[in-house]
Each structure stands twice: as structure tokens, then as C-alpha cells.
N, C-alpha and C. Protein backbone atom coordinates (compact mmCIF):
# COMPACT_ATOMS: atom_id res chain seq x y z
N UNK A 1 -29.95 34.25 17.17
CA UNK A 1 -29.49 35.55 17.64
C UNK A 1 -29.04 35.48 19.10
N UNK A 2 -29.12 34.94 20.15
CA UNK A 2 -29.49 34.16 21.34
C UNK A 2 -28.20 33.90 21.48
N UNK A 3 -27.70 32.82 20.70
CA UNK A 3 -26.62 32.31 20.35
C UNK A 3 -25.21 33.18 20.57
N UNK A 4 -25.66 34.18 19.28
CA UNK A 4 -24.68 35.24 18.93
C UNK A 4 -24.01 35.76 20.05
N UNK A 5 -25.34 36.08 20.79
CA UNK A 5 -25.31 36.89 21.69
C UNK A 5 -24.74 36.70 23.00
N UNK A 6 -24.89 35.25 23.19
CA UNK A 6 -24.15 34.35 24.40
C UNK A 6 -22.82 34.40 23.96
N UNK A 7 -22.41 34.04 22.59
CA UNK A 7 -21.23 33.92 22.13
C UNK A 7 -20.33 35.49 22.52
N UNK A 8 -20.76 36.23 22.10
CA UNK A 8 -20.05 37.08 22.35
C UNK A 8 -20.04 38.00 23.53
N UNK A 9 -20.79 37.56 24.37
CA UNK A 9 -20.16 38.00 25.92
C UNK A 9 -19.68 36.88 26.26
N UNK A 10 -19.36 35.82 25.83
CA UNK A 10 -18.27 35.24 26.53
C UNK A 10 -16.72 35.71 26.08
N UNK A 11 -17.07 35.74 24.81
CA UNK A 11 -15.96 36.42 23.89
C UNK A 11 -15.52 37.94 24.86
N UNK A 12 -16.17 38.68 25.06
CA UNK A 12 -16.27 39.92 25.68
C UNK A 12 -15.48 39.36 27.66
N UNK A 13 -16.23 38.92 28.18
CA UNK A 13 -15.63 38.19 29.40
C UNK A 13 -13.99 37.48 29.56
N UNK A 14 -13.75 37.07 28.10
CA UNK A 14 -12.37 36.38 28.14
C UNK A 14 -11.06 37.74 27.85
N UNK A 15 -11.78 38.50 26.95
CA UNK A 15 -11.07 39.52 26.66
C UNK A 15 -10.70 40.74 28.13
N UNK A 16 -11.56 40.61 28.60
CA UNK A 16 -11.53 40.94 29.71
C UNK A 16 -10.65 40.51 31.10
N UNK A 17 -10.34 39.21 31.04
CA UNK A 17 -10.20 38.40 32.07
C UNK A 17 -8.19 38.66 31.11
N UNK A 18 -8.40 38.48 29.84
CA UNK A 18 -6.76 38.58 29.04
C UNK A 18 -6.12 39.93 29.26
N UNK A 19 -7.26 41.28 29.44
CA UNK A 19 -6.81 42.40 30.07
C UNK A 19 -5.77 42.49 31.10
N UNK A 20 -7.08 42.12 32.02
CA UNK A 20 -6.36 42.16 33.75
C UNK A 20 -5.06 41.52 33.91
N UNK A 21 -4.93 39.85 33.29
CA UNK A 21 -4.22 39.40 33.23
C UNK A 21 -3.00 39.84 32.76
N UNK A 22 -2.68 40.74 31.54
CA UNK A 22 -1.68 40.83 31.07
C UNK A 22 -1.15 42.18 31.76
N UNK A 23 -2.30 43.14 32.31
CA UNK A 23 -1.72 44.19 33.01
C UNK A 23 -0.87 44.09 34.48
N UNK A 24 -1.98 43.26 35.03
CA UNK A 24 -0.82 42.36 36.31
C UNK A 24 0.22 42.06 36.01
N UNK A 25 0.82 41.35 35.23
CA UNK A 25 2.01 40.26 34.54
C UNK A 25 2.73 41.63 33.74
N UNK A 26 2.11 42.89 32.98
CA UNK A 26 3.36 43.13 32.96
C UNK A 26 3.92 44.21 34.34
N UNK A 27 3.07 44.39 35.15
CA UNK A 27 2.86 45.53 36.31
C UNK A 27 3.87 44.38 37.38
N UNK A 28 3.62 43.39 37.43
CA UNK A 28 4.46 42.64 38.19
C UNK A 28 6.13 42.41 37.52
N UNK A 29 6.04 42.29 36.28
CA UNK A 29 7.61 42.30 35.73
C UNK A 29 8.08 43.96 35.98
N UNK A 30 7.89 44.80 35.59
CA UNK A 30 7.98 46.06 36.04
C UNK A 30 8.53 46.03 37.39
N UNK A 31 7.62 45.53 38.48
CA UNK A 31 7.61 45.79 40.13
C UNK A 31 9.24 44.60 40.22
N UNK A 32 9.73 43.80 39.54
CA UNK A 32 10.62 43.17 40.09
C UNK A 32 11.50 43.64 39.54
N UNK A 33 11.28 43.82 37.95
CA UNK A 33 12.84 44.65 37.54
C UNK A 33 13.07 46.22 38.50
N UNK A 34 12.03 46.49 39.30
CA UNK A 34 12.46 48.04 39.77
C UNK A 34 13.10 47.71 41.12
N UNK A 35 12.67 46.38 41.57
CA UNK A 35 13.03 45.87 42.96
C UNK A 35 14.82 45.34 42.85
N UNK A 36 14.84 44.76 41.98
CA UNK A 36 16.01 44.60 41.45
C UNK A 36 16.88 45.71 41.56
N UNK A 37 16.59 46.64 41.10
CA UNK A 37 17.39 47.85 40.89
C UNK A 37 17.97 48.28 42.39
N UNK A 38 17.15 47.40 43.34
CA UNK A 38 17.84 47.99 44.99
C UNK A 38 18.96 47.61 44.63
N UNK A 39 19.60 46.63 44.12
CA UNK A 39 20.60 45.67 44.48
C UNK A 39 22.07 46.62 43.65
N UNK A 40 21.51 47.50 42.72
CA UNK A 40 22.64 48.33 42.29
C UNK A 40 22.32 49.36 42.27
N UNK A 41 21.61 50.30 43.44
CA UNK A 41 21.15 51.59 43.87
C UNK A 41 20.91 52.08 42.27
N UNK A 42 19.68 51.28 41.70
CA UNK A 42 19.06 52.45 40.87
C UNK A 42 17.34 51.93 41.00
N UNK A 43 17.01 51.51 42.16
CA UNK A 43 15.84 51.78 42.73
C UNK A 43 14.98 53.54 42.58
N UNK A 44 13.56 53.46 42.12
CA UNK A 44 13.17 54.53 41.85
C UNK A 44 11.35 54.22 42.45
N UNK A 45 11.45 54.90 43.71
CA UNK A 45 9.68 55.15 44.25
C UNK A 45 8.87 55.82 42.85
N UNK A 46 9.53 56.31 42.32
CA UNK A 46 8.47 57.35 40.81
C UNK A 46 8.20 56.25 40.23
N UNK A 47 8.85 54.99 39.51
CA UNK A 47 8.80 53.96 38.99
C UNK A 47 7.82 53.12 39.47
N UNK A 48 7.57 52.86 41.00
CA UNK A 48 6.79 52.18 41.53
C UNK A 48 5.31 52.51 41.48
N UNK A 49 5.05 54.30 41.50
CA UNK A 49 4.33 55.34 41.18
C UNK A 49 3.51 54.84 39.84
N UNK A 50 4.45 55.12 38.79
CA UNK A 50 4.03 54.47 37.89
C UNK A 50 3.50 53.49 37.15
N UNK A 51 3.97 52.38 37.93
CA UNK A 51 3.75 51.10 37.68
C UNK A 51 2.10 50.58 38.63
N UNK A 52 2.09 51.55 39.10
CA UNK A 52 0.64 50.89 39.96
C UNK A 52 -0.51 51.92 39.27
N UNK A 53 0.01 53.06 38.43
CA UNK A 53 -1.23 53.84 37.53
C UNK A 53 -1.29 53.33 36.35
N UNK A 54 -0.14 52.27 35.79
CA UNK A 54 -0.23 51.44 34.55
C UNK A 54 -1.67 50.22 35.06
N UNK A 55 -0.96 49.61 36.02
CA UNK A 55 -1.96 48.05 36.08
C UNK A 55 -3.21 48.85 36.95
N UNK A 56 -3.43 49.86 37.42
CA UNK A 56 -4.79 50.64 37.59
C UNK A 56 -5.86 50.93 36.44
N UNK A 57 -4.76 50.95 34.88
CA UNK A 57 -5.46 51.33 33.80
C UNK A 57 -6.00 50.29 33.56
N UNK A 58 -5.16 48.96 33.39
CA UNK A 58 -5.37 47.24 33.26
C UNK A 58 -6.92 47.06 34.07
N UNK A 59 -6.87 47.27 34.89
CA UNK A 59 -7.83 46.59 35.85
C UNK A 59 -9.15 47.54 35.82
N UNK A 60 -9.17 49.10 34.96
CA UNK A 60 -10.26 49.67 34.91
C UNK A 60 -10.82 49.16 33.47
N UNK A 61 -9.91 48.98 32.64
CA UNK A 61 -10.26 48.62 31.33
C UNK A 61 -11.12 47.30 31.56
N UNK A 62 -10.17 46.45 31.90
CA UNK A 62 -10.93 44.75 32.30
C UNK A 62 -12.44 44.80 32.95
N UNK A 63 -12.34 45.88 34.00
CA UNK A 63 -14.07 46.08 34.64
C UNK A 63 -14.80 46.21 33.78
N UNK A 64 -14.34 47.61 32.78
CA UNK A 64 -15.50 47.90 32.30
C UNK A 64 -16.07 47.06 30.75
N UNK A 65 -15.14 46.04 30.47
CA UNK A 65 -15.44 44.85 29.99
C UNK A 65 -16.09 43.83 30.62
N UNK A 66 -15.92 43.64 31.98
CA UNK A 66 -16.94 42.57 32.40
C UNK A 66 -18.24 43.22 32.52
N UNK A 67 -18.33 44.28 32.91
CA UNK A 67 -19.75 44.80 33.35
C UNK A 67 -20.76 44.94 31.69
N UNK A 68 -19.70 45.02 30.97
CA UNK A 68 -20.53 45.15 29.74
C UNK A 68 -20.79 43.48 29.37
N UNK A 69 -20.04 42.88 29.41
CA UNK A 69 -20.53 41.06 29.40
C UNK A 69 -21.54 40.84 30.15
N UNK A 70 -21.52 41.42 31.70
CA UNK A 70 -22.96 40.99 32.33
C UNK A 70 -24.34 41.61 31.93
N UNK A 71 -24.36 42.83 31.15
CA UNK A 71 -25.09 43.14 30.93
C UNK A 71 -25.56 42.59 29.78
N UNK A 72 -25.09 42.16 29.00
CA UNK A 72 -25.36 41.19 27.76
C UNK A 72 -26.15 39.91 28.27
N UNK A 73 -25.22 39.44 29.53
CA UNK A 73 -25.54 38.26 29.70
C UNK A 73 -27.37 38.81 30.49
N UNK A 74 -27.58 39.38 31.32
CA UNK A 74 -28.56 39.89 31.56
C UNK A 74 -30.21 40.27 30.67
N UNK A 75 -29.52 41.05 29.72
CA UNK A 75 -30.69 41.09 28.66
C UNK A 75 -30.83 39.51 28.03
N UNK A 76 -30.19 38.76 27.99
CA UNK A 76 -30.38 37.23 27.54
C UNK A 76 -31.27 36.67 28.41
N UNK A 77 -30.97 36.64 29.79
CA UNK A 77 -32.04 36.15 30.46
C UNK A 77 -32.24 36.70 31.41
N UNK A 78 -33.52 37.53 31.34
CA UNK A 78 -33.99 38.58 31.89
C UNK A 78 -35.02 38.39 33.32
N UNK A 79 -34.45 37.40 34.39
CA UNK A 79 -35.52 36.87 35.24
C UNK A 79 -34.68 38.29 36.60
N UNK A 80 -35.57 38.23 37.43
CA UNK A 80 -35.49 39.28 39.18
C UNK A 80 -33.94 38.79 39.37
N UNK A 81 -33.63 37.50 39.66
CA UNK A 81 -33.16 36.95 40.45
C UNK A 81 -31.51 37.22 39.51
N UNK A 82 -31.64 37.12 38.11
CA UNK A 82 -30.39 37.85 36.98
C UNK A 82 -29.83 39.00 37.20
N UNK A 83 -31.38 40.29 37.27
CA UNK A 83 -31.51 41.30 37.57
C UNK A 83 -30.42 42.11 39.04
N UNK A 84 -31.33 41.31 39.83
CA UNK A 84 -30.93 41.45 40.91
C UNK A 84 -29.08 41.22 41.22
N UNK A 85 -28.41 39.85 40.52
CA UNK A 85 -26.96 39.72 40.88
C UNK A 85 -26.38 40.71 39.61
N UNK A 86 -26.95 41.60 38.84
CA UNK A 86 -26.21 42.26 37.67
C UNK A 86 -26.38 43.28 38.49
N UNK A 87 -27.16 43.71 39.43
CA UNK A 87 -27.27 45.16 39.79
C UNK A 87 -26.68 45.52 40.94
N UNK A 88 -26.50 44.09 41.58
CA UNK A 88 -25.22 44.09 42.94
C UNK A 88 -23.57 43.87 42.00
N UNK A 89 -23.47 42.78 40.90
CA UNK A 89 -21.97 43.06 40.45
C UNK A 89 -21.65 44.33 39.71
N UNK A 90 -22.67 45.01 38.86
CA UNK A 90 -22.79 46.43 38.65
C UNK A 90 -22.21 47.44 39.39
N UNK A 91 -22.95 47.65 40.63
CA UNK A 91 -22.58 48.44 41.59
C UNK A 91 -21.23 48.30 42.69
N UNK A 92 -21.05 46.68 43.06
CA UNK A 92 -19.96 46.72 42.99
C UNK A 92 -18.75 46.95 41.70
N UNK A 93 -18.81 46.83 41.18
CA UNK A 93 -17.37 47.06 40.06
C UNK A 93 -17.77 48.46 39.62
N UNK A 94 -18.55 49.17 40.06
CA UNK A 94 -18.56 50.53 39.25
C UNK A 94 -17.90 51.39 40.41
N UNK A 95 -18.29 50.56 41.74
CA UNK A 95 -17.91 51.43 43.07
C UNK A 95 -16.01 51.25 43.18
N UNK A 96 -15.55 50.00 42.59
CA UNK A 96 -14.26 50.26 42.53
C UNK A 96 -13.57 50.69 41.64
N UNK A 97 -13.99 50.82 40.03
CA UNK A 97 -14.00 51.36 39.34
C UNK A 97 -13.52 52.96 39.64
N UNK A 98 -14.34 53.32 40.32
CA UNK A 98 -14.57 54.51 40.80
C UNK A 98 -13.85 55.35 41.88
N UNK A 99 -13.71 54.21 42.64
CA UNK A 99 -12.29 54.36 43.44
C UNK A 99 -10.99 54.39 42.76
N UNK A 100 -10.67 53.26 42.19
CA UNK A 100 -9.43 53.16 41.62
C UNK A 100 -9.11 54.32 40.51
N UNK A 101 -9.96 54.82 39.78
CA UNK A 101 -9.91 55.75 39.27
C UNK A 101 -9.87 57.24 40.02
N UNK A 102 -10.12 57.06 41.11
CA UNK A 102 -9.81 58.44 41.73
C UNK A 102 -8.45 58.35 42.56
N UNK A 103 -8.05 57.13 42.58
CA UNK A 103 -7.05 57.10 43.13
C UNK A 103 -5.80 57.42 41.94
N UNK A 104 -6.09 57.16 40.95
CA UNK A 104 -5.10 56.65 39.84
C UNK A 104 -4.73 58.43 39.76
N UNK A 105 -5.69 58.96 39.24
CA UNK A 105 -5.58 60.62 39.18
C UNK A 105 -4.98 61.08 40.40
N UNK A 106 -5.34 60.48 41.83
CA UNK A 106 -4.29 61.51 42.92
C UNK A 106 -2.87 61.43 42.56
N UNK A 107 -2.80 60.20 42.58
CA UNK A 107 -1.48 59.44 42.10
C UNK A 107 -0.84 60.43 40.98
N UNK A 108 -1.77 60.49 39.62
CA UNK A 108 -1.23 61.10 38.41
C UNK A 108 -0.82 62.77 39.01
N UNK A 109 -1.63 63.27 39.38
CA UNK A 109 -1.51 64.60 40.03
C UNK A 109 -1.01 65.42 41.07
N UNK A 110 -0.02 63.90 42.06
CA UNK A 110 0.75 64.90 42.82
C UNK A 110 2.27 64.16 42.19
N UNK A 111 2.11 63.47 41.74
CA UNK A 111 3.38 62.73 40.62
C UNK A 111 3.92 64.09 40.03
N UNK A 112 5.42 64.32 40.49
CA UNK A 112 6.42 65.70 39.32
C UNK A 112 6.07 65.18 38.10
N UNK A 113 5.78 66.52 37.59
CA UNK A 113 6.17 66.22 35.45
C UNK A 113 7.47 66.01 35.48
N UNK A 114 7.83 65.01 34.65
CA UNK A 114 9.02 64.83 33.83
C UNK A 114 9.20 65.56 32.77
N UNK A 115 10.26 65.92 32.42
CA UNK A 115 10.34 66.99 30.85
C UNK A 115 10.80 65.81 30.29
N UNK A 116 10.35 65.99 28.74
CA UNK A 116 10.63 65.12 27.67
C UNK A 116 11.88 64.92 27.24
């Protein structure tokens, strides 16, 4: 069970790490095709707007996949010293978590609606 259990927070950790990754990569293709667009004045700041509340979603999703891997990994081996670095990477990634998510909403909320 031990096993299982190792197995799949690593499983959980990679999925995580394939998150971030792919939200960067496509948040960075985004950021160059919009940079591009200087070059035949159809550059757009809303676009850029956008593109940083997309890979904001990437990078909250990916946290809250690692924090759930450490906590797996944690109940596996349950010594102070486990304890102790799950409850400092915890608190850090929940504290940016937390940020980035309040940032993502200012962002979303002084952003014009577009009509459909």
C-alpha cells in the first residue's frame, strides 16, 4: 500500500510539474505571437492581460497539485523533521497561491468585458 502510495504522488508531482510546464510554453507562444504583432501594428496590451491570467491559472493548478503530492508524501513518512519542511512548503505555495490568485481576479476585474 506504501508502494501505491509513493507511486502515485510521484505520478501526482509529474502531472504537476507537465501543468506548469505546458502553461508557460503555451503563455510564452501567446507572449511572442502578440509581440510579433508590433511589427504589423496589431499589438494588443488586453492580449498580454490575458495571457498572464491564462499561465496564472497554469501555475495555480500545478501548486495545488504539488501541495497535494507533499502531503501524500508526508503521511508516508511521518517524522518532525517531514512535518516540519511540508508545513514551510505548504505555507509557502499556499501564500503564493494566494497572491497570484488575488492578483489574477484584479486583473480579471478591471479587464473591459468583451461582447460575444
Amino acid at each position: 500500500m506504501s508502494q501505491l502510495l509513493q507511486t502515485i504522488s510521484h505520478i501526482i508531482s509529474y502531472v504537476s510539474i507537465a501543468i506548469i510546464c505546458y502553461g508557460a510554453a503555451l503563455g510564452l507562444l501567446k507572449f511572442i505571437g502578440n509581440e510579433f504583432g508590433r511589427l504589423n501594428h496589431s499589438f494588443s496590451l488586453e492580449k498580454t492581460v490575458q495571457i498572464k491570467i491564462e499561465v496564472g491559472y497554469y501555475l495555480l493548478l500545478g501548486l495545488e497539485f504539488l501541495i497535494a503530492s507533499d502531503i501524500i508524501d508526508t503521511i508516508l513518512n511521518p517524522t518532525f523533521e517531514d512535518l516540519g519542511i511540508l508545513a514551510g512548503t505548504v505555507l509557502i505555495r499556499t501564500g503564493l497561491s494566494f497572491f497570484l490568485n488575488k492578483e489574477i481576479e484584479n486583473i480579471a476585474q478591471n479587464q473591459p468585458q468583451q461582447d460575444k
